[in-house]
PDB file of N, CA and C in Angstrom:
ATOM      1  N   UNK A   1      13.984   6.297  11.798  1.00  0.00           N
ATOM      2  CA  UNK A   1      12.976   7.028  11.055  1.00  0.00           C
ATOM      3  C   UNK A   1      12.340   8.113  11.908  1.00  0.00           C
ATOM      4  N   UNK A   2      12.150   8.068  13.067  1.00  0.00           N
ATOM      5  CA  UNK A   2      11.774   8.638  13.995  1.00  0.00           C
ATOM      6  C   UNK A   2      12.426  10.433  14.088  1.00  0.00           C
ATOM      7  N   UNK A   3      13.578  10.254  14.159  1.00  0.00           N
ATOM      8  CA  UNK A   3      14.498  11.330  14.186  1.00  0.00           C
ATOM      9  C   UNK A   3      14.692  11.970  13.060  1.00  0.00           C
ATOM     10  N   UNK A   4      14.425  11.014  11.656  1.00  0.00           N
ATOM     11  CA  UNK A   4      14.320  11.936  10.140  1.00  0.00           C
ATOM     12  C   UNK A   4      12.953  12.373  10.001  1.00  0.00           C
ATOM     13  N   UNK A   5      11.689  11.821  10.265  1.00  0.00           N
ATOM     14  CA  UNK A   5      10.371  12.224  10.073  1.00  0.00           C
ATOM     15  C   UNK A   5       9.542  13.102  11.324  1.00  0.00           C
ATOM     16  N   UNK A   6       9.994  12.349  12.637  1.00  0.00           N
ATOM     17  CA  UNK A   6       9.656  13.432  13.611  1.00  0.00           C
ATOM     18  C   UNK A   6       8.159  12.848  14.486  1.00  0.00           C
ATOM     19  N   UNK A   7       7.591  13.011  14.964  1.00  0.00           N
ATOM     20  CA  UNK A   7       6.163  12.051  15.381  1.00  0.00           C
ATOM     21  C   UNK A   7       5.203  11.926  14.332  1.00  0.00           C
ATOM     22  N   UNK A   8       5.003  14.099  14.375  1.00  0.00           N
ATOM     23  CA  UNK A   8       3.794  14.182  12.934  1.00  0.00           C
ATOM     24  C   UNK A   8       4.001  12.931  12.092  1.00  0.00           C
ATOM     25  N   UNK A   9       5.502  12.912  11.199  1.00  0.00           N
ATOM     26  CA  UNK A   9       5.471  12.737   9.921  1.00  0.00           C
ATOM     27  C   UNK A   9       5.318  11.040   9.685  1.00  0.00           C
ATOM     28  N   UNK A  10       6.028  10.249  11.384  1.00  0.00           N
ATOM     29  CA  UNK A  10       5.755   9.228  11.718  1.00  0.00           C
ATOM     30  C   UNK A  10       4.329   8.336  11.428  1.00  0.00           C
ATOM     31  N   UNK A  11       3.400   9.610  12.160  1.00  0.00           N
ATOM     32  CA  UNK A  11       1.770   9.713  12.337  1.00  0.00           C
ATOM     33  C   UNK A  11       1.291   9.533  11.089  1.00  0.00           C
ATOM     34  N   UNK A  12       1.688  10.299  10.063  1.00  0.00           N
ATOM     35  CA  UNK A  12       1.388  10.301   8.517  1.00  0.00           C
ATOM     36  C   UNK A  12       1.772   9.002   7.683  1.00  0.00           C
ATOM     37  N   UNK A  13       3.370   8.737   8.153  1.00  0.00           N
ATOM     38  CA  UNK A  13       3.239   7.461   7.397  1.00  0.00           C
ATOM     39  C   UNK A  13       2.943   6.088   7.605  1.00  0.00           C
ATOM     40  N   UNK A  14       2.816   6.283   9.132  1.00  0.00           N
ATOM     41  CA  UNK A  14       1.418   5.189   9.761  1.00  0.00           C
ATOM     42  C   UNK A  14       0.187   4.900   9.263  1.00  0.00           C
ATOM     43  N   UNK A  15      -0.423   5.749   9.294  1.00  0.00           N
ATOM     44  CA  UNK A  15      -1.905   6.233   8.758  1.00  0.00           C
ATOM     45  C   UNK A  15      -2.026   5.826   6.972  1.00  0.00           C
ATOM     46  N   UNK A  16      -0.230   6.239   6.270  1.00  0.00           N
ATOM     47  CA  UNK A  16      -0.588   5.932   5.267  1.00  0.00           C
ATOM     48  C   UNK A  16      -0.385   4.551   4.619  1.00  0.00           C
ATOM     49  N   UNK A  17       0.594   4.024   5.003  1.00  0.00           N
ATOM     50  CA  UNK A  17       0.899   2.287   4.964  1.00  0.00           C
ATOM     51  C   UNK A  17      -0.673   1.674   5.721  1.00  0.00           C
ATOM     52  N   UNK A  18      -1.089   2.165   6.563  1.00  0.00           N
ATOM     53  CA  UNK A  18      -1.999   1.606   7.098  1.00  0.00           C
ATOM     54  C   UNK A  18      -3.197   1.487   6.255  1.00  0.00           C
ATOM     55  N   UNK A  19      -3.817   2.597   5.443  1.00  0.00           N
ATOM     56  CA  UNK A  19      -4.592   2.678   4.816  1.00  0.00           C
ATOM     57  C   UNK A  19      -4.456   1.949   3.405  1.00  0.00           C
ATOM     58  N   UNK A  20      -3.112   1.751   2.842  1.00  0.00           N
ATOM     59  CA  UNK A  20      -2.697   1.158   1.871  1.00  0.00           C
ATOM     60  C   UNK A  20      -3.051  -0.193   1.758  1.00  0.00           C
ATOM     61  N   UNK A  21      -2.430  -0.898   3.008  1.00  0.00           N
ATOM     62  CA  UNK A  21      -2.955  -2.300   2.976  1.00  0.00           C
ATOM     63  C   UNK A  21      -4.160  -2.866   3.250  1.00  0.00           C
ATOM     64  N   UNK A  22      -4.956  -1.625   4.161  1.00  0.00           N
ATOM     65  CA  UNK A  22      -6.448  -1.889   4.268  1.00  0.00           C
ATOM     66  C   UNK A  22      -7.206  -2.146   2.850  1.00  0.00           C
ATOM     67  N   UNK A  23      -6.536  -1.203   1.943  1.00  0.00           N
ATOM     68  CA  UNK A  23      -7.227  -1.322   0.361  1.00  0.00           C
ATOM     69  C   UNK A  23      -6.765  -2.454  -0.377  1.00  0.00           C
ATOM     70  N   UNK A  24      -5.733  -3.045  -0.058  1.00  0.00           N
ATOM     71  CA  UNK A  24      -5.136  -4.197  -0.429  1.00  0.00           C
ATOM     72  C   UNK A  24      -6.116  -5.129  -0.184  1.00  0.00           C
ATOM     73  N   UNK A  25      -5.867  -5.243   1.361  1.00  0.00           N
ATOM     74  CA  UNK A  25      -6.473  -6.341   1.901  1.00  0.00           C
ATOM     75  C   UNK A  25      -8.305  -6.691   1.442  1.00  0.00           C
ATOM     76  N   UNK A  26      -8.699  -5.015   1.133  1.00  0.00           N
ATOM     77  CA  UNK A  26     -10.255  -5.489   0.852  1.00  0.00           C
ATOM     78  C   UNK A  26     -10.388  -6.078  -0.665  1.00  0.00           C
ATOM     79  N   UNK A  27      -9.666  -5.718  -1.754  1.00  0.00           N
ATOM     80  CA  UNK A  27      -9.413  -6.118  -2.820  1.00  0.00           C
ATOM     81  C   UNK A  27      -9.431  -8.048  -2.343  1.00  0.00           C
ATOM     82  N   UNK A  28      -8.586  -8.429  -1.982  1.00  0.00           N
ATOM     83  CA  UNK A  28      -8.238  -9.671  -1.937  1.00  0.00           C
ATOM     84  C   UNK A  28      -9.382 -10.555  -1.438  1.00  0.00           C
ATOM     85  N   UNK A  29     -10.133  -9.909  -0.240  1.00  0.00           N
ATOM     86  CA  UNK A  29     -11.308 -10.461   0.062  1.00  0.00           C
ATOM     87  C   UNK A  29     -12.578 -11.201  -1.104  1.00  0.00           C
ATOM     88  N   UNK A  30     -12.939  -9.113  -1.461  1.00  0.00           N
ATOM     89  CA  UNK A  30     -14.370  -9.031  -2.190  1.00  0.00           C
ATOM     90  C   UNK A  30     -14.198  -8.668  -3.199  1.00  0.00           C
ATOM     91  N   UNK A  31     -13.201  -8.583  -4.201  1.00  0.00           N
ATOM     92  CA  UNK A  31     -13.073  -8.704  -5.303  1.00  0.00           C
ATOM     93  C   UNK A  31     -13.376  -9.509  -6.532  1.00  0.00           C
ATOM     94  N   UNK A  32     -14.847  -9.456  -7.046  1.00  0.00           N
ATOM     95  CA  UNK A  32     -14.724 -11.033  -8.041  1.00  0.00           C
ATOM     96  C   UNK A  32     -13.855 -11.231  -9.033  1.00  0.00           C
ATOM     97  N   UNK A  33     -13.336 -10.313  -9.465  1.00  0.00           N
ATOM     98  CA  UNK A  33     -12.018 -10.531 -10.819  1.00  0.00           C
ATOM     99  C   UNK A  33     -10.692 -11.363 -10.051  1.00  0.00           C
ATOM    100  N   UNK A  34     -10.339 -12.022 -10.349  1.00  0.00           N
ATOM    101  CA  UNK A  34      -8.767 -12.528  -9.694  1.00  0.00           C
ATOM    102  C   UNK A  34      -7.423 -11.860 -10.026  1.00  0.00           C
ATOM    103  N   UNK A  35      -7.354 -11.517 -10.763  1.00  0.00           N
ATOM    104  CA  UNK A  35      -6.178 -10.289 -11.385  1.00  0.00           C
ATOM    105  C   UNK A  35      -6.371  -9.481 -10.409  1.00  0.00           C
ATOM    106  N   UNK A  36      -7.756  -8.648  -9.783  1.00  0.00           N
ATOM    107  CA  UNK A  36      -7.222  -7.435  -8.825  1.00  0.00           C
ATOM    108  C   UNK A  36      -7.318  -8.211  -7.378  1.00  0.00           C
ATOM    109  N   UNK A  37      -7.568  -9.613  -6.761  1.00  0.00           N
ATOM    110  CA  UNK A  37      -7.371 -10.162  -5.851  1.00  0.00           C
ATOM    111  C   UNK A  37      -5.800 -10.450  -6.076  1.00  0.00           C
ATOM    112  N   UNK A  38      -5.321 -10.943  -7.204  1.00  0.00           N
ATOM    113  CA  UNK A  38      -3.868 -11.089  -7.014  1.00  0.00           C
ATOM    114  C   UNK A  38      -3.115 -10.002  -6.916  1.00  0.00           C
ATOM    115  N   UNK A  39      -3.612  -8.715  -7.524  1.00  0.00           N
ATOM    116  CA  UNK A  39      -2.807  -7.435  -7.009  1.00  0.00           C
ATOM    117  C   UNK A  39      -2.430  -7.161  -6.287  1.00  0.00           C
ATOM    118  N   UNK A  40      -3.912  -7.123  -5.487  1.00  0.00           N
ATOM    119  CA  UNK A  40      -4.013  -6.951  -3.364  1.00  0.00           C
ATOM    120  C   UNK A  40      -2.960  -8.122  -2.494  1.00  0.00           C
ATOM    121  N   UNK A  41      -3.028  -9.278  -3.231  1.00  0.00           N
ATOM    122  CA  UNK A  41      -1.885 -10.216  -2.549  1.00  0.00           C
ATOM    123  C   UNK A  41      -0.761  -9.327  -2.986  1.00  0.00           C
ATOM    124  N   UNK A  42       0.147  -9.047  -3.760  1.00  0.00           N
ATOM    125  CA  UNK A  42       1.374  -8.372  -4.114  1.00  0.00           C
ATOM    126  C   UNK A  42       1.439  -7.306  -3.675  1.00  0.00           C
ATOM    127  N   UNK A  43       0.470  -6.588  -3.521  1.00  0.00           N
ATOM    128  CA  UNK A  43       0.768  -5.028  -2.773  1.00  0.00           C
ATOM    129  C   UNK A  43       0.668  -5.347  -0.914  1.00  0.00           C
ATOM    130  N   UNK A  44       0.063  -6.249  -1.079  1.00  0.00           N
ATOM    131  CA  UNK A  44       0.549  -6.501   0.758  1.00  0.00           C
ATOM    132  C   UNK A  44       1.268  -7.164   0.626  1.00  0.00           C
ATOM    133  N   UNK A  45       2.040  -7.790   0.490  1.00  0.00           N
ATOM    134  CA  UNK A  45       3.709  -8.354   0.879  1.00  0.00           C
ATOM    135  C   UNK A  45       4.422  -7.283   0.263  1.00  0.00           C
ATOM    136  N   UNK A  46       4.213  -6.770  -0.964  1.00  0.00           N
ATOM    137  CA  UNK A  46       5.135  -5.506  -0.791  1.00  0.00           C
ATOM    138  C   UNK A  46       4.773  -4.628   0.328  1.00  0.00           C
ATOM    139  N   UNK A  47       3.751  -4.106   1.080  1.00  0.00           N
ATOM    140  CA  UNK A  47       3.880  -3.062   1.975  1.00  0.00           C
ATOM    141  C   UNK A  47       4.414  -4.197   3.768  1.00  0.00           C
ATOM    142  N   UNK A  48       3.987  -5.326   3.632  1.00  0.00           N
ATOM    143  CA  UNK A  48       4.547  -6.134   4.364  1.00  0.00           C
ATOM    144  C   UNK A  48       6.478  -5.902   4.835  1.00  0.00           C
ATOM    145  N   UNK A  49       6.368  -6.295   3.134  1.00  0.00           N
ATOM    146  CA  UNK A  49       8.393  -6.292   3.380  1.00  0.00           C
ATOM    147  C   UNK A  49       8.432  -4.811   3.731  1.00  0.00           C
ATOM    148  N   UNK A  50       8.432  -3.672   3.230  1.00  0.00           N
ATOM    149  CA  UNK A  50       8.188  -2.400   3.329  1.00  0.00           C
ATOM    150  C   UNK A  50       8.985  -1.918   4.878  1.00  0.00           C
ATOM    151  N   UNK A  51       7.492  -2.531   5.543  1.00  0.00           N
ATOM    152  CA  UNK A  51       7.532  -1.960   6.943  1.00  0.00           C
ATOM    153  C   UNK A  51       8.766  -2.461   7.653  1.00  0.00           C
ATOM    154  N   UNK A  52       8.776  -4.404   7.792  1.00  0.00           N
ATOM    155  CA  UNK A  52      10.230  -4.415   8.366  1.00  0.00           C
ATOM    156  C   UNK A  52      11.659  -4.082   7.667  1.00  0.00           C
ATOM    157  N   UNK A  53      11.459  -3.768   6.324  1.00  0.00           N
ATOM    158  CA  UNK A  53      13.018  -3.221   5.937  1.00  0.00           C
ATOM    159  C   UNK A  53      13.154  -2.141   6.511  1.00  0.00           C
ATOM    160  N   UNK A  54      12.382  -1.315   6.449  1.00  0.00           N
ATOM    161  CA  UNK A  54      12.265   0.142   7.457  1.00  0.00           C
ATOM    162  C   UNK A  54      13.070   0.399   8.631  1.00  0.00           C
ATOM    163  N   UNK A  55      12.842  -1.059   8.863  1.00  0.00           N
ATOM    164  CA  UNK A  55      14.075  -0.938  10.502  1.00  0.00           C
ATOM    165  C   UNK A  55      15.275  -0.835  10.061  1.00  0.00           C
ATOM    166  N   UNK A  56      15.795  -1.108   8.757  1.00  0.00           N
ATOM    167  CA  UNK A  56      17.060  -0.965   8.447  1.00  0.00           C
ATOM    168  C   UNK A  56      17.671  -0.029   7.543  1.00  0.00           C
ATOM    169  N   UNK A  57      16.876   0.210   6.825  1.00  0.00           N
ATOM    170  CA  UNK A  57      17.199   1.513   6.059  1.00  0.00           C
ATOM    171  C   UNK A  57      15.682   2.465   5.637  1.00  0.00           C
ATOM    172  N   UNK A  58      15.681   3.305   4.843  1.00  0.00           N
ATOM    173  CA  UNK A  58      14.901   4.050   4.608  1.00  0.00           C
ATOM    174  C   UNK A  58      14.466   3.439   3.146  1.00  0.00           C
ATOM    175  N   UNK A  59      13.336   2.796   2.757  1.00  0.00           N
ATOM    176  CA  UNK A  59      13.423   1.626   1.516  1.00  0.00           C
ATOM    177  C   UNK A  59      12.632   2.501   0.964  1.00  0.00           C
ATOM    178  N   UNK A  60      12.008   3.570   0.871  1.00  0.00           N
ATOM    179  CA  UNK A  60      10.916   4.377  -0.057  1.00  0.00           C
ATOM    180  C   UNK A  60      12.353   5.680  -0.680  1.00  0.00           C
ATOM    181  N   UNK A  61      13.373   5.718   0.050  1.00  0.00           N
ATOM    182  CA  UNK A  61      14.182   6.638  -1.216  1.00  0.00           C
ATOM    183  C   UNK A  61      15.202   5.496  -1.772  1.00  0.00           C
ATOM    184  N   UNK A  62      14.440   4.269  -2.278  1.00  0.00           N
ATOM    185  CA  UNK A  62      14.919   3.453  -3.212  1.00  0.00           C
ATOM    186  C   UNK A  62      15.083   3.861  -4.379  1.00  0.00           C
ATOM    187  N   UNK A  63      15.322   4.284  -5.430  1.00  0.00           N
ATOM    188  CA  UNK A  63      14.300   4.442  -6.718  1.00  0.00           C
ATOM    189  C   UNK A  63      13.999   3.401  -7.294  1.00  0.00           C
ATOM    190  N   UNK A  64      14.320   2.447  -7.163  1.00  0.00           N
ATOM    191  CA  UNK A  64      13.732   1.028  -7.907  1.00  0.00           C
ATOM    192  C   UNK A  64      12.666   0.400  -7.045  1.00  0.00           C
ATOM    193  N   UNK A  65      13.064   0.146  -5.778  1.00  0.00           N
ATOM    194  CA  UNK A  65      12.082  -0.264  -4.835  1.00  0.00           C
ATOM    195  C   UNK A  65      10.376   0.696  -4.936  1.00  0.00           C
ATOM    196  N   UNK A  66      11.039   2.219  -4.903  1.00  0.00           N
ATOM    197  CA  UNK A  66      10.212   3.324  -4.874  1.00  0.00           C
ATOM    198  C   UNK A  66       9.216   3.189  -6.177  1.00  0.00           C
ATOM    199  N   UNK A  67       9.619   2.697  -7.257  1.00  0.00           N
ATOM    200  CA  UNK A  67       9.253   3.300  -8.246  1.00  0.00           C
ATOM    201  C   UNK A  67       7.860   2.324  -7.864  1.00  0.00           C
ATOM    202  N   UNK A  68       7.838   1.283  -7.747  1.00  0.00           N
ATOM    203  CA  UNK A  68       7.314  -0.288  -7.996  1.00  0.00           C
ATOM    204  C   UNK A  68       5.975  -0.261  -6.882  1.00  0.00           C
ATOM    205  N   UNK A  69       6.781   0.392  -5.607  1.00  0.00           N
ATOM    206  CA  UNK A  69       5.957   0.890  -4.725  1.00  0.00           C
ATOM    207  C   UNK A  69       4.666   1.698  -4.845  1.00  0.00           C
ATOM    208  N   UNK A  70       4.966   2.884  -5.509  1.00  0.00           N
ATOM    209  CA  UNK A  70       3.791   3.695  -5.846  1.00  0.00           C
ATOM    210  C   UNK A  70       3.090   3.680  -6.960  1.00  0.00           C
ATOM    211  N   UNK A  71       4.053   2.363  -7.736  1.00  0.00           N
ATOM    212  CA  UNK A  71       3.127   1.736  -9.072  1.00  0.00           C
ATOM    213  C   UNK A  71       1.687   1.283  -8.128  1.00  0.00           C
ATOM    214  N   UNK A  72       2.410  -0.003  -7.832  1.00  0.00           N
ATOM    215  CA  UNK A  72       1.487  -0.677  -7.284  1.00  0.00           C
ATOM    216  C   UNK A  72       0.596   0.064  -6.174  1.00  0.00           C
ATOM    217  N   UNK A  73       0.635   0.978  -5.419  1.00  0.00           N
ATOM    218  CA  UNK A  73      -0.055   1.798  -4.657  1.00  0.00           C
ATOM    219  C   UNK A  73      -1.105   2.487  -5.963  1.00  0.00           C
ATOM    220  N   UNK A  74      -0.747   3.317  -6.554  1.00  0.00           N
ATOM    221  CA  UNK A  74      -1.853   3.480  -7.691  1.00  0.00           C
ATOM    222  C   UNK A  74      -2.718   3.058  -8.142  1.00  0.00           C
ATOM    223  N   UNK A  75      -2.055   1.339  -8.558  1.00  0.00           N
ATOM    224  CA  UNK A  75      -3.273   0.789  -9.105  1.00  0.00           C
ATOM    225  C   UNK A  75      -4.352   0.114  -8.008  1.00  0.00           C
ATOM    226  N   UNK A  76      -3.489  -0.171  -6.946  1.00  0.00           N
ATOM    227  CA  UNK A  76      -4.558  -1.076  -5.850  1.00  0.00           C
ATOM    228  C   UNK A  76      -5.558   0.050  -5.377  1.00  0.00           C
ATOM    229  N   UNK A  77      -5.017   1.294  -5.367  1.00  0.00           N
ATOM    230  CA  UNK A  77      -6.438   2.859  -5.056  1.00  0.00           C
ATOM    231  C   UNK A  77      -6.831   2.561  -6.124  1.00  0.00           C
ATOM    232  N   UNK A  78      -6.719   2.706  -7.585  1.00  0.00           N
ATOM    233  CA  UNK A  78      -7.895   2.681  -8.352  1.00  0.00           C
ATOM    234  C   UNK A  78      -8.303   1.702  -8.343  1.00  0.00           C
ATOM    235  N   UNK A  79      -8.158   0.492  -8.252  1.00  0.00           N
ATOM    236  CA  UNK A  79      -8.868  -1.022  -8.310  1.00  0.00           C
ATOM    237  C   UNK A  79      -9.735  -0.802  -7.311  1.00  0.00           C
ATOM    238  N   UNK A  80      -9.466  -0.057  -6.068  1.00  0.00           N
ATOM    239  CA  UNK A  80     -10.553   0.121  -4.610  1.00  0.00           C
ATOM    240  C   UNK A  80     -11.240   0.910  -5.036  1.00  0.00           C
ATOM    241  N   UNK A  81     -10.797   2.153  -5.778  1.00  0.00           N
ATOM    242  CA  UNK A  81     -11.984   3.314  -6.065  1.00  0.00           C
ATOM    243  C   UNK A  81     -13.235   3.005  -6.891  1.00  0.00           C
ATOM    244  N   UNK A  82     -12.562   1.723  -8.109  1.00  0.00           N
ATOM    245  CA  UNK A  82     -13.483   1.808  -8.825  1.00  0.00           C
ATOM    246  C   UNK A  82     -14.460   0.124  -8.307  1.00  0.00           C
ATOM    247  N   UNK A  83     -14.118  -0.402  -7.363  1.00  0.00           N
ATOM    248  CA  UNK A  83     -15.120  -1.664  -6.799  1.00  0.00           C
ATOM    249  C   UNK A  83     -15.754  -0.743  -5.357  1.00  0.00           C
ATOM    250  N   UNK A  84     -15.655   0.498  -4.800  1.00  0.00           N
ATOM    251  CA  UNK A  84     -16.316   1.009  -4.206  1.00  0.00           C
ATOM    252  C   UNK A  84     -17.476   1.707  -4.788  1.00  0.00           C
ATOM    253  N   UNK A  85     -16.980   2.838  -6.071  1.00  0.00           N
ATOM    254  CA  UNK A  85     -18.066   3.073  -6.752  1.00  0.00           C
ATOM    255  C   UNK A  85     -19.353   2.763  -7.389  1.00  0.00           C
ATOM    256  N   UNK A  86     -18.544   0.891  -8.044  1.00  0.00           N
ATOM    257  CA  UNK A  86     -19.241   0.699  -8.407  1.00  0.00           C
ATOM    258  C   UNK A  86     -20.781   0.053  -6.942  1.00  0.00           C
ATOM    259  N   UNK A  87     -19.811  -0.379  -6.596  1.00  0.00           N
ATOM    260  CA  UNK A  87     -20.646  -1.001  -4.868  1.00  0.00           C
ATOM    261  C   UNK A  87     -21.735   0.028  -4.616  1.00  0.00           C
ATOM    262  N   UNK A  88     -21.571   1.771  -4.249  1.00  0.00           N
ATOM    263  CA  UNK A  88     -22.401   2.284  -4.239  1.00  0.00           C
ATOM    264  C   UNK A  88     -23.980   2.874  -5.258  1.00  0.00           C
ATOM    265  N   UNK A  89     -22.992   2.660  -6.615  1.00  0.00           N
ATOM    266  CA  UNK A  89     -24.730   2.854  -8.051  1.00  0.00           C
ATOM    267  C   UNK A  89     -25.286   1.748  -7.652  1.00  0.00           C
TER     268      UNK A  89
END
């Protein structure tokens, strides 16, 4: 991956898996609904498996893997956006 993305792009998709599961992971914590605590469980083992398939192939130009991926990335940001918002009124 190194040699197709380069450090930058490395840097970027560090930062962005990283930030992904951070939103996961807070969902699962402090979430009182259980539907978006069980989300946050499924979107971290998906970004879990993610990272070590990575060592073997490039698993985000899946299109099936891909698609499921940025499903679930979608909804776990809005499930965070909208238990942050509401956290701050």
């Amino acid at each position: 991956m190194l040699g197709y993305f380069g450090i930058v792009g490395m840097g970027i998709y560090a930062v962005m898996i990283w930030r992904l599961f951070r939103a996961s992971s807070w969902l699962i914590k402090f979430s009182p609904e259980p539907e978006y605590r069980r989300l946050g469980v499924i979107f971290c083992s998906i970004v879990v498996f993610t990272i070590f398939y990575n060592f073997i192939e490039r698993i985000l130009q899946i299109r099936g893997f891909s698609l499921y991926f940025w499903l679930f990335a979608g909804l776990v940001i809005n499930a965070y956006n909208k238990h942050q918002h509401h956290r701050i009124e």
